[in-house]
PDB file of N, CA and C in Angstrom:
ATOM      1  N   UNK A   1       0.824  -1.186   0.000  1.00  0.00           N
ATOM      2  CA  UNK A   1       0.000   0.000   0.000  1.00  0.00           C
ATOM      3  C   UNK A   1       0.867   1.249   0.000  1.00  0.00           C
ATOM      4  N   UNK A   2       2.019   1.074   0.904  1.00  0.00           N
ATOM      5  CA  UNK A   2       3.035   2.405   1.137  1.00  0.00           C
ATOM      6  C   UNK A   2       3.454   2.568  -0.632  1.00  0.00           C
ATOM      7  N   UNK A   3       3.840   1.505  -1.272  1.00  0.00           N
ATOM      8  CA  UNK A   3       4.132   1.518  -2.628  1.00  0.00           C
ATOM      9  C   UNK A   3       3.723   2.093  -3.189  1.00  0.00           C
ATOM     10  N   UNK A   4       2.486   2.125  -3.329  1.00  0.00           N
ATOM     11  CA  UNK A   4       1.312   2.194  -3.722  1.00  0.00           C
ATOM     12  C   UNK A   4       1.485   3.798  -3.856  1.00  0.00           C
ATOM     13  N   UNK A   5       0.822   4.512  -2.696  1.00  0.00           N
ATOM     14  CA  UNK A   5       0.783   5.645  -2.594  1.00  0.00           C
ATOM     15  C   UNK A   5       2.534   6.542  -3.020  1.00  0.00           C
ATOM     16  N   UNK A   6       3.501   6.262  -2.427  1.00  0.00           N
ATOM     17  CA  UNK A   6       4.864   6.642  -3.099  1.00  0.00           C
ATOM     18  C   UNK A   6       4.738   6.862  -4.333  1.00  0.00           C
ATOM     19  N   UNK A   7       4.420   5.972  -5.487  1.00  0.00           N
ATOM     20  CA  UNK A   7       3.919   5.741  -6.729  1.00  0.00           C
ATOM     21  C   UNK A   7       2.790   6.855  -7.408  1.00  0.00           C
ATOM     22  N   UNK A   8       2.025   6.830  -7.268  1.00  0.00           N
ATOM     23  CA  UNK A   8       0.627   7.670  -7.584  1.00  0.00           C
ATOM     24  C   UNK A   8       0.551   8.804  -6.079  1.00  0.00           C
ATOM     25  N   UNK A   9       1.247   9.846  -6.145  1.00  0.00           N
ATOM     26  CA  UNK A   9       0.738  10.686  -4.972  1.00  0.00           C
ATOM     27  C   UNK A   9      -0.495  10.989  -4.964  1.00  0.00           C
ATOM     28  N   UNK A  10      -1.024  11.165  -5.968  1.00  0.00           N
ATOM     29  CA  UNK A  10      -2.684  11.451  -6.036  1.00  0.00           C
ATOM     30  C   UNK A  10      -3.416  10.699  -5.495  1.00  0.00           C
ATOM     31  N   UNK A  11      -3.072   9.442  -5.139  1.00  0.00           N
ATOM     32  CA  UNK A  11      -3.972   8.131  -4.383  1.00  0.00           C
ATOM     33  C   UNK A  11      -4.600   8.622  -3.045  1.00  0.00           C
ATOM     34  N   UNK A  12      -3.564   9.848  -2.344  1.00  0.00           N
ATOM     35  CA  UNK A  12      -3.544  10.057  -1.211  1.00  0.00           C
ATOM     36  C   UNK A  12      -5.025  10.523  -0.363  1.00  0.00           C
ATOM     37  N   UNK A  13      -5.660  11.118  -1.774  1.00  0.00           N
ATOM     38  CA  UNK A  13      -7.125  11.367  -1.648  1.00  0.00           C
ATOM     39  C   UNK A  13      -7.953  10.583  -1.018  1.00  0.00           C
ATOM     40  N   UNK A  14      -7.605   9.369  -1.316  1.00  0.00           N
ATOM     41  CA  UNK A  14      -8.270   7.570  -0.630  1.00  0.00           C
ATOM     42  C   UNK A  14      -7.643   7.293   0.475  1.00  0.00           C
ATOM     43  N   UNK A  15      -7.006   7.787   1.126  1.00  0.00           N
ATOM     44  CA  UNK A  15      -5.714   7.015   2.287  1.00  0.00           C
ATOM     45  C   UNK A  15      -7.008   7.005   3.830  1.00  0.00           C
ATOM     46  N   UNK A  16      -8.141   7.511   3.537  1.00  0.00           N
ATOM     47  CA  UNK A  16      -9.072   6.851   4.792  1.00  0.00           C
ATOM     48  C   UNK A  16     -10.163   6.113   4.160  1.00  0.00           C
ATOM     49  N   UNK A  17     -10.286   5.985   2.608  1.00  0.00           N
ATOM     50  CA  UNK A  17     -11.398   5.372   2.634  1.00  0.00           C
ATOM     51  C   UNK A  17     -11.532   3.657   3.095  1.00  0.00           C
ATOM     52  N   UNK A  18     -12.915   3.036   3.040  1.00  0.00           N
ATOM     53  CA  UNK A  18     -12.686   1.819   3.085  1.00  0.00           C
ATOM     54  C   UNK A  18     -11.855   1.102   2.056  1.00  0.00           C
ATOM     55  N   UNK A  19     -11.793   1.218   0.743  1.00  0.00           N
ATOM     56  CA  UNK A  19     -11.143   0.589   0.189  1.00  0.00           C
ATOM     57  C   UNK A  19      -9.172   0.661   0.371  1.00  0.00           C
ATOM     58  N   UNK A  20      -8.876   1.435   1.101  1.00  0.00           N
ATOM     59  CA  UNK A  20      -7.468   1.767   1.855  1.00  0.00           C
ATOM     60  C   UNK A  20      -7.532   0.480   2.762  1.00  0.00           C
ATOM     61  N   UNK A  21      -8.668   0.747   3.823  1.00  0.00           N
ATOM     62  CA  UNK A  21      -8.550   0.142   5.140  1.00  0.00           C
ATOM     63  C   UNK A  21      -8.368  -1.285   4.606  1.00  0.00           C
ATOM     64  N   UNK A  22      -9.254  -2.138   3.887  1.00  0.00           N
ATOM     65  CA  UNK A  22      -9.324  -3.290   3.529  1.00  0.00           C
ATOM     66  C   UNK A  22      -7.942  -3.804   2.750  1.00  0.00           C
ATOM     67  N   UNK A  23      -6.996  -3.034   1.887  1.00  0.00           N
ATOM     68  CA  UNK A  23      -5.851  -3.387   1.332  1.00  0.00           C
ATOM     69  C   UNK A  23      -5.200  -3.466   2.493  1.00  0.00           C
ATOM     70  N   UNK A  24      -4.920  -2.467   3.280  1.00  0.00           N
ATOM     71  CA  UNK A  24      -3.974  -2.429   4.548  1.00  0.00           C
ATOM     72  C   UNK A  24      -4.607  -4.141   5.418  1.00  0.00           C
ATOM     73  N   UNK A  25      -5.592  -4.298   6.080  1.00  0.00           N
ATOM     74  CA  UNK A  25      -5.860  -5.255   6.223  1.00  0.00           C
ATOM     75  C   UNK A  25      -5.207  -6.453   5.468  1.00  0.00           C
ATOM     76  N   UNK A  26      -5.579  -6.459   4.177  1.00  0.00           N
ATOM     77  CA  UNK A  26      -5.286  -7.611   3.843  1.00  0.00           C
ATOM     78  C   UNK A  26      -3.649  -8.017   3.587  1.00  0.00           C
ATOM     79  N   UNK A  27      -2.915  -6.704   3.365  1.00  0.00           N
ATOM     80  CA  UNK A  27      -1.402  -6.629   3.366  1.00  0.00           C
ATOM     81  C   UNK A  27      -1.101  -6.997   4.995  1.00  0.00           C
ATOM     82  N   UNK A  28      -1.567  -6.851   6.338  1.00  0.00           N
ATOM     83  CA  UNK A  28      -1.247  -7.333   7.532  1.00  0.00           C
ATOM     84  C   UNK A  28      -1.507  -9.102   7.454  1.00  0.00           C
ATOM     85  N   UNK A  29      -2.460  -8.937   6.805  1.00  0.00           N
ATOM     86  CA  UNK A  29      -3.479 -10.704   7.126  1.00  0.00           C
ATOM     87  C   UNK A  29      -2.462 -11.751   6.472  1.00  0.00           C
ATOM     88  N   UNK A  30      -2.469 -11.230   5.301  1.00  0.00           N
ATOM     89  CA  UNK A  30      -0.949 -11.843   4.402  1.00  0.00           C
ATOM     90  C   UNK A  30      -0.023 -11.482   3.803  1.00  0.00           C
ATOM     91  N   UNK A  31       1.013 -11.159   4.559  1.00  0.00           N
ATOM     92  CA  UNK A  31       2.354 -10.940   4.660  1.00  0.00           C
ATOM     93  C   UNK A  31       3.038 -11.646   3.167  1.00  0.00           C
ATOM     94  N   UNK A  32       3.443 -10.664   2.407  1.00  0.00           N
ATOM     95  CA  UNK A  32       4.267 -11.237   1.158  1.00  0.00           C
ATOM     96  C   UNK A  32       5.511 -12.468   1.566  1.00  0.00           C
ATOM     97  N   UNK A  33       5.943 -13.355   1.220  1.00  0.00           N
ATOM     98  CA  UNK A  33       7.091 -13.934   1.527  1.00  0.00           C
ATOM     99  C   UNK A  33       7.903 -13.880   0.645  1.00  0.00           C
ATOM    100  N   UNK A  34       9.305 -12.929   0.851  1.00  0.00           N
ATOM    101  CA  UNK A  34       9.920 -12.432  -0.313  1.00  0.00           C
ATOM    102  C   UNK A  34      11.616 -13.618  -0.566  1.00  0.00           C
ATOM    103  N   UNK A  35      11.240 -13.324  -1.464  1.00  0.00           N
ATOM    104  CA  UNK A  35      13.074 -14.383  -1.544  1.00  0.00           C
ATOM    105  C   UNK A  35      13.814 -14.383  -0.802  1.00  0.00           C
ATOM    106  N   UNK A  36      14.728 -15.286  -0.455  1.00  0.00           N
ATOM    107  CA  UNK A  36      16.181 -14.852   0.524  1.00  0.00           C
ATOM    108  C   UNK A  36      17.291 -13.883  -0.430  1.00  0.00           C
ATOM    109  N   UNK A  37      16.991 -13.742  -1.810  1.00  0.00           N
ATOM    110  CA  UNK A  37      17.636 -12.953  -2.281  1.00  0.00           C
ATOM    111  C   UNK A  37      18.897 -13.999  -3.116  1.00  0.00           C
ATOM    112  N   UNK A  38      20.408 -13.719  -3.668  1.00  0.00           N
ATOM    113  CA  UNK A  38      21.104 -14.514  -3.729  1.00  0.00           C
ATOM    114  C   UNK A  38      21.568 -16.185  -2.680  1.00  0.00           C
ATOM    115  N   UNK A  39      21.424 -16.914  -3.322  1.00  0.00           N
ATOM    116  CA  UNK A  39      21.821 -17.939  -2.517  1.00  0.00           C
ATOM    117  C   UNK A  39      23.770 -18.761  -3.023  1.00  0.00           C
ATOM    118  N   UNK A  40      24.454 -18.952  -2.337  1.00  0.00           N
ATOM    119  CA  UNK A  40      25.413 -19.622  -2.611  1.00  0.00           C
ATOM    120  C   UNK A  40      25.197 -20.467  -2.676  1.00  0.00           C
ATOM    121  N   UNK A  41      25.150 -21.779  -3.383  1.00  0.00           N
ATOM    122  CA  UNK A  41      24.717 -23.215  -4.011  1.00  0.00           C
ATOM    123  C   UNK A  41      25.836 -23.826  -3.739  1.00  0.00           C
ATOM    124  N   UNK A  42      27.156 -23.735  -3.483  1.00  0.00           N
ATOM    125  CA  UNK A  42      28.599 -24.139  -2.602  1.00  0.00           C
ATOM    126  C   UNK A  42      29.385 -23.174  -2.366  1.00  0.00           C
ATOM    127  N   UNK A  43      29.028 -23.310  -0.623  1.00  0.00           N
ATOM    128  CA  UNK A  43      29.750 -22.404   0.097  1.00  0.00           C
ATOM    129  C   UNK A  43      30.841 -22.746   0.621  1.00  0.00           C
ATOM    130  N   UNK A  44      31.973 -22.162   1.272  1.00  0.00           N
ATOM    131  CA  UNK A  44      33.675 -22.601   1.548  1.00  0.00           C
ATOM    132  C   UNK A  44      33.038 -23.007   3.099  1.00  0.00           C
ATOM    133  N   UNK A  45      33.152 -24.427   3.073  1.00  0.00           N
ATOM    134  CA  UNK A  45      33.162 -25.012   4.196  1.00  0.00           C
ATOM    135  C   UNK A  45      34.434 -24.454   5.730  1.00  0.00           C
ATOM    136  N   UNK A  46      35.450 -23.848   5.120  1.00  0.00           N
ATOM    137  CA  UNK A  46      36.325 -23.472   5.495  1.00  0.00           C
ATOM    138  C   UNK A  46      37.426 -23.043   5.059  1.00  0.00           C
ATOM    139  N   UNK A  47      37.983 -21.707   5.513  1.00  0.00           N
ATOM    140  CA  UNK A  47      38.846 -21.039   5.076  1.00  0.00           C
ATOM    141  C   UNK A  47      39.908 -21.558   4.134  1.00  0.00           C
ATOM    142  N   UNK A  48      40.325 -20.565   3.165  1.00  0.00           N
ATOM    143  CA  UNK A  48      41.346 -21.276   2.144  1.00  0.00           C
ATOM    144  C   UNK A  48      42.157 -21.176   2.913  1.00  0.00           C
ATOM    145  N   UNK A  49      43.294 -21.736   2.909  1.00  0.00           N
ATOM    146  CA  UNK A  49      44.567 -21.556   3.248  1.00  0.00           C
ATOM    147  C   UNK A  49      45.634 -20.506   3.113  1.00  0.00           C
ATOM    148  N   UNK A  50      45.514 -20.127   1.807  1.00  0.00           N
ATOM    149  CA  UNK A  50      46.566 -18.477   1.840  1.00  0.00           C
ATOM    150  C   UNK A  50      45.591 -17.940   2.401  1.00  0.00           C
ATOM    151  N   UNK A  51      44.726 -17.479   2.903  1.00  0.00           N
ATOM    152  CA  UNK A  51      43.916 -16.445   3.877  1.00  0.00           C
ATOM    153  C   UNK A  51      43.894 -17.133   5.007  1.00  0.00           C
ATOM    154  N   UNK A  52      44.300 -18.194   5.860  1.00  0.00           N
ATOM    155  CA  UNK A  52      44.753 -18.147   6.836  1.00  0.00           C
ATOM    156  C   UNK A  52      45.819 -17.649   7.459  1.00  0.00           C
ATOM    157  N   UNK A  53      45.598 -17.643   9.497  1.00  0.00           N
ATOM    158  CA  UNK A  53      46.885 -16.333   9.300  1.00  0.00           C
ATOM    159  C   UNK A  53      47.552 -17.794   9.545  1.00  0.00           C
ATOM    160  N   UNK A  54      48.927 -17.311   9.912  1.00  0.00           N
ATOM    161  CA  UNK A  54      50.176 -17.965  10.147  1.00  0.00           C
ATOM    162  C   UNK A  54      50.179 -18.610  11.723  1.00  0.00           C
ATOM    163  N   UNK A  55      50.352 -19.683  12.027  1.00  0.00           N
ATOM    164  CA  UNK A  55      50.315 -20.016  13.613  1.00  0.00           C
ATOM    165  C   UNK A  55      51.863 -20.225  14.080  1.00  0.00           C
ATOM    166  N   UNK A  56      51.812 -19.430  15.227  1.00  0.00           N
ATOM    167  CA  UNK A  56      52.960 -18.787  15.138  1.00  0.00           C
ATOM    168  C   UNK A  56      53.227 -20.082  17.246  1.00  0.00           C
TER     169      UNK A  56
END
């Protein structure tokens, strides 16, 4: 809904009507579930070796 309005400032005219209240509602009721974004598909189990330090 915040999108929404950012987008079309003119929307702002509606920001109490019912049809506001009911989007907001339904954007609380169900929550988008958004990607994790990039995933590494093989990750370095552990440090390379030249980037380890030196044990002294």
């Amino acid at each position: 809904m915040d999108r929404l309005l950012w987008k079309y400032p003119e929307a702002k005219v509606l920001m109490f009507s019912p049809a506001v209240d009911t989007l907001r509602w339904v954007q609380a009721a169900f929550p988008v579930v958004k990607s994790a974004g990039v995933t590494d598909s093989h990750p370095l189990m552990r440090m390379p070796a030249e980037l380890q330090p030196e044990n002294r």
